[in-house]
C-alpha atoms as a PDB file:
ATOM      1  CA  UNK A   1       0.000   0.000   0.000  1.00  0.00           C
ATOM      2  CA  UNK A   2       2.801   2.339   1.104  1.00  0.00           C
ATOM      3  CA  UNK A   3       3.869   1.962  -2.639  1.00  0.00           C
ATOM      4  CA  UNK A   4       0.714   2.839  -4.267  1.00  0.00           C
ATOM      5  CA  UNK A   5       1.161   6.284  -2.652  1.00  0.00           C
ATOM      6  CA  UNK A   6       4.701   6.602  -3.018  1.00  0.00           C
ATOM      7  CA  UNK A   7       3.969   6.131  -7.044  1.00  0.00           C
ATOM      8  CA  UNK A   8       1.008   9.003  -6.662  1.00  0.00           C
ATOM      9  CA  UNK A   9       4.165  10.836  -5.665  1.00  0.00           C
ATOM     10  CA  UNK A  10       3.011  11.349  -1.903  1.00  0.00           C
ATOM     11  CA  UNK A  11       5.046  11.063   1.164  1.00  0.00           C
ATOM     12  CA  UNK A  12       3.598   9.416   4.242  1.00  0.00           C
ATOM     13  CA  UNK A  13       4.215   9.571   7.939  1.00  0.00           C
ATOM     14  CA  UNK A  14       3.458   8.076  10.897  1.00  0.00           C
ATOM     15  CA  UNK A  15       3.057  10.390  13.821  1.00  0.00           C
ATOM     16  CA  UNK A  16       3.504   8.851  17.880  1.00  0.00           C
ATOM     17  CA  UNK A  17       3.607  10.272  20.705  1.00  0.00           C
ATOM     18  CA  UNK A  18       6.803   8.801  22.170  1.00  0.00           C
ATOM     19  CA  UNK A  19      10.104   9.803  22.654  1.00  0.00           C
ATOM     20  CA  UNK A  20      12.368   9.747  19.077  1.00  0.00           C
ATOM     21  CA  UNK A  21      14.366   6.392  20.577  1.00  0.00           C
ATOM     22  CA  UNK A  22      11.910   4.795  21.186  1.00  0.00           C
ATOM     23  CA  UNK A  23      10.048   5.053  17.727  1.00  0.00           C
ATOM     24  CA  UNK A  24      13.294   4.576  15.809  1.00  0.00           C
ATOM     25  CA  UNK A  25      13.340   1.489  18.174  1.00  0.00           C
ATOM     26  CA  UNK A  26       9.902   0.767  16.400  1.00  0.00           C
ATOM     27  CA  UNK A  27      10.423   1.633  12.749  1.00  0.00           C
ATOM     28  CA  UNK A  28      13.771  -0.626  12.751  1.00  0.00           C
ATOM     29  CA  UNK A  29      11.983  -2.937  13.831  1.00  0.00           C
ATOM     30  CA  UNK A  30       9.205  -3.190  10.837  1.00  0.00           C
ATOM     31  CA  UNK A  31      11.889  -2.540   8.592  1.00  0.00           C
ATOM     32  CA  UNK A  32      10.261  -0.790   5.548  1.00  0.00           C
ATOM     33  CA  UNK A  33      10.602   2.773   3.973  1.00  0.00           C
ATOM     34  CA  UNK A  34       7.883   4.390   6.374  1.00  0.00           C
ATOM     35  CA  UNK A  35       9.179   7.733   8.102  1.00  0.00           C
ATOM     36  CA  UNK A  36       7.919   8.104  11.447  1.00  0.00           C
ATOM     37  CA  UNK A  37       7.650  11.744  13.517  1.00  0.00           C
ATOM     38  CA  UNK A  38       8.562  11.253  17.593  1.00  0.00           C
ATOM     39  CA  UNK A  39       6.166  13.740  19.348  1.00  0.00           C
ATOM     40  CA  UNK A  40       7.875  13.446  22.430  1.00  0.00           C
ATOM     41  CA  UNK A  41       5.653  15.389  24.773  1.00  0.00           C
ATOM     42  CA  UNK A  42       2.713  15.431  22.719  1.00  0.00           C
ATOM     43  CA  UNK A  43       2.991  18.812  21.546  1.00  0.00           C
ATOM     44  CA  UNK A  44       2.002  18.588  17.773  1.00  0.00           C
ATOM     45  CA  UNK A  45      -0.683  16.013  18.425  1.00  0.00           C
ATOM     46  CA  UNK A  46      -2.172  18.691  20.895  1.00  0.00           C
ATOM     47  CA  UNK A  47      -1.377  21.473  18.695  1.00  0.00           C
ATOM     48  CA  UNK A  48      -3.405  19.858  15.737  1.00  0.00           C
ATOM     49  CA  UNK A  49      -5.732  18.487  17.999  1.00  0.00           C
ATOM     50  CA  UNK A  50      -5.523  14.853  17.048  1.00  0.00           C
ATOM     51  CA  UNK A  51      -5.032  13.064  20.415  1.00  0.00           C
ATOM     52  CA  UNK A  52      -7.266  11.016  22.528  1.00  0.00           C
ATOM     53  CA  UNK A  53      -7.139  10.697  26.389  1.00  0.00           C
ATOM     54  CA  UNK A  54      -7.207   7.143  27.156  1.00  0.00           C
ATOM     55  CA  UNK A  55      -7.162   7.474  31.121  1.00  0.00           C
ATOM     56  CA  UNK A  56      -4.677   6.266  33.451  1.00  0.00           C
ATOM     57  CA  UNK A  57      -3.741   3.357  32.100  1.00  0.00           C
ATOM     58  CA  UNK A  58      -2.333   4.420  28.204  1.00  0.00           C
ATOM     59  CA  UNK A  59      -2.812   8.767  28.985  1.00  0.00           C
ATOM     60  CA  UNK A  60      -2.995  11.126  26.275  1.00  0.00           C
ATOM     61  CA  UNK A  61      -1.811   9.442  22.831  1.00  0.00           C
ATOM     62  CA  UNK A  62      -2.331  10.489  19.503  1.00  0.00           C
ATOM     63  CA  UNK A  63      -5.312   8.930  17.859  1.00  0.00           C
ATOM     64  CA  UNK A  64      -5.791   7.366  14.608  1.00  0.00           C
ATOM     65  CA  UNK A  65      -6.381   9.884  11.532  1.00  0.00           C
ATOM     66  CA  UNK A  66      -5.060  10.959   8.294  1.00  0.00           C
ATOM     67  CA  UNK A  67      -4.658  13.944   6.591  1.00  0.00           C
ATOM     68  CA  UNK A  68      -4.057  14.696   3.113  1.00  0.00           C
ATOM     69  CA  UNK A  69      -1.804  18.026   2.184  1.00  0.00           C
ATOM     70  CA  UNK A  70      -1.178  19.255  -1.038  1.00  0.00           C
ATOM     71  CA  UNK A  71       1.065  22.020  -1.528  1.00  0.00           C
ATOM     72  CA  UNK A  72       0.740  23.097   2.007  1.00  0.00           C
ATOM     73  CA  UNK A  73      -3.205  22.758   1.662  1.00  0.00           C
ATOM     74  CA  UNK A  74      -5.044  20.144   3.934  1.00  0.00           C
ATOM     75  CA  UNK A  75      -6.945  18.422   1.513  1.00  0.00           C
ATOM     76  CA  UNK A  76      -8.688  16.117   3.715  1.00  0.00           C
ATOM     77  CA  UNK A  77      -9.045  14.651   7.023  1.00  0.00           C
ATOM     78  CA  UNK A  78      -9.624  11.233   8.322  1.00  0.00           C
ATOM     79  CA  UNK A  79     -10.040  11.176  12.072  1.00  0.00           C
ATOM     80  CA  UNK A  80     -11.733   8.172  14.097  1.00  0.00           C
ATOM     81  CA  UNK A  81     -12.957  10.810  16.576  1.00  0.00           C
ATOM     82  CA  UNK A  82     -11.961   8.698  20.130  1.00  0.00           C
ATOM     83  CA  UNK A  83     -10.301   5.815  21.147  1.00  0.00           C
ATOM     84  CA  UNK A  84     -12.626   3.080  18.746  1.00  0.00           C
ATOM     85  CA  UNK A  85     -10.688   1.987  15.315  1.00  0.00           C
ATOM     86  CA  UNK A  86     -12.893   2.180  12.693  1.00  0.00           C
ATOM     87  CA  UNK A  87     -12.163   2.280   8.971  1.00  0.00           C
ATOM     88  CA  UNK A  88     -12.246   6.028   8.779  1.00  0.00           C
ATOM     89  CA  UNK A  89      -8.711   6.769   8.596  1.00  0.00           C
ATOM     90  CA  UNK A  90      -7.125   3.641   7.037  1.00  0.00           C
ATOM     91  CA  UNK A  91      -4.846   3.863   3.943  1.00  0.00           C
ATOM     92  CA  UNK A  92      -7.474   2.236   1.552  1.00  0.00           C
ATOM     93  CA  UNK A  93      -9.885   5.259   2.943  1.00  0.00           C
ATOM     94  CA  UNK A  94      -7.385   7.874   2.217  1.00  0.00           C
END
């Protein structure tokens, strides 16, 4: 899938809030050509409003969404809206 956008000429990212060790940790670990953004603190995910409070247990983490820019124009956003995956935001959705 990562491929069929890569050919549209897109580039994709996959935003966590986690500290940047820790996600390269993860990406190196799925191998792949995926770039990944560490949002340490949870800064950006609050700034665009894409996070989701999931209590004591897991605390504030970004939630699942998408969002399409084109030359520095949001196109369109996918956003599950809480802590339930749904299809919403998926690739084949976006």
């Amino acid at each position: 899938m990562l491929s069929e956008f890569h050919n549209k000429g897109c580039d994709v990212y996959a935003l966590s809030i986690n500290d940047p060790w820790v996600v390269k940790a993860y990406a190196e670990s799925l191998g792949g050509e995926l770039k990944y953004i560490a949002d340490a603190v949870g800064d950006l995910t609050q700034l665009m409003g894409g996070g989701f409070d999931f209590g004591d247990e897991l605390g504030y983490r970004t939630r699942r969404f998408s969002i399409v820019i084109e030359n520095g124009e949001i196109k369109e956003i996918n956003d599950e809206q809480g802590g339930e995956l749904t299809d919403k935001a998926t690739a084949e959705n976006t």
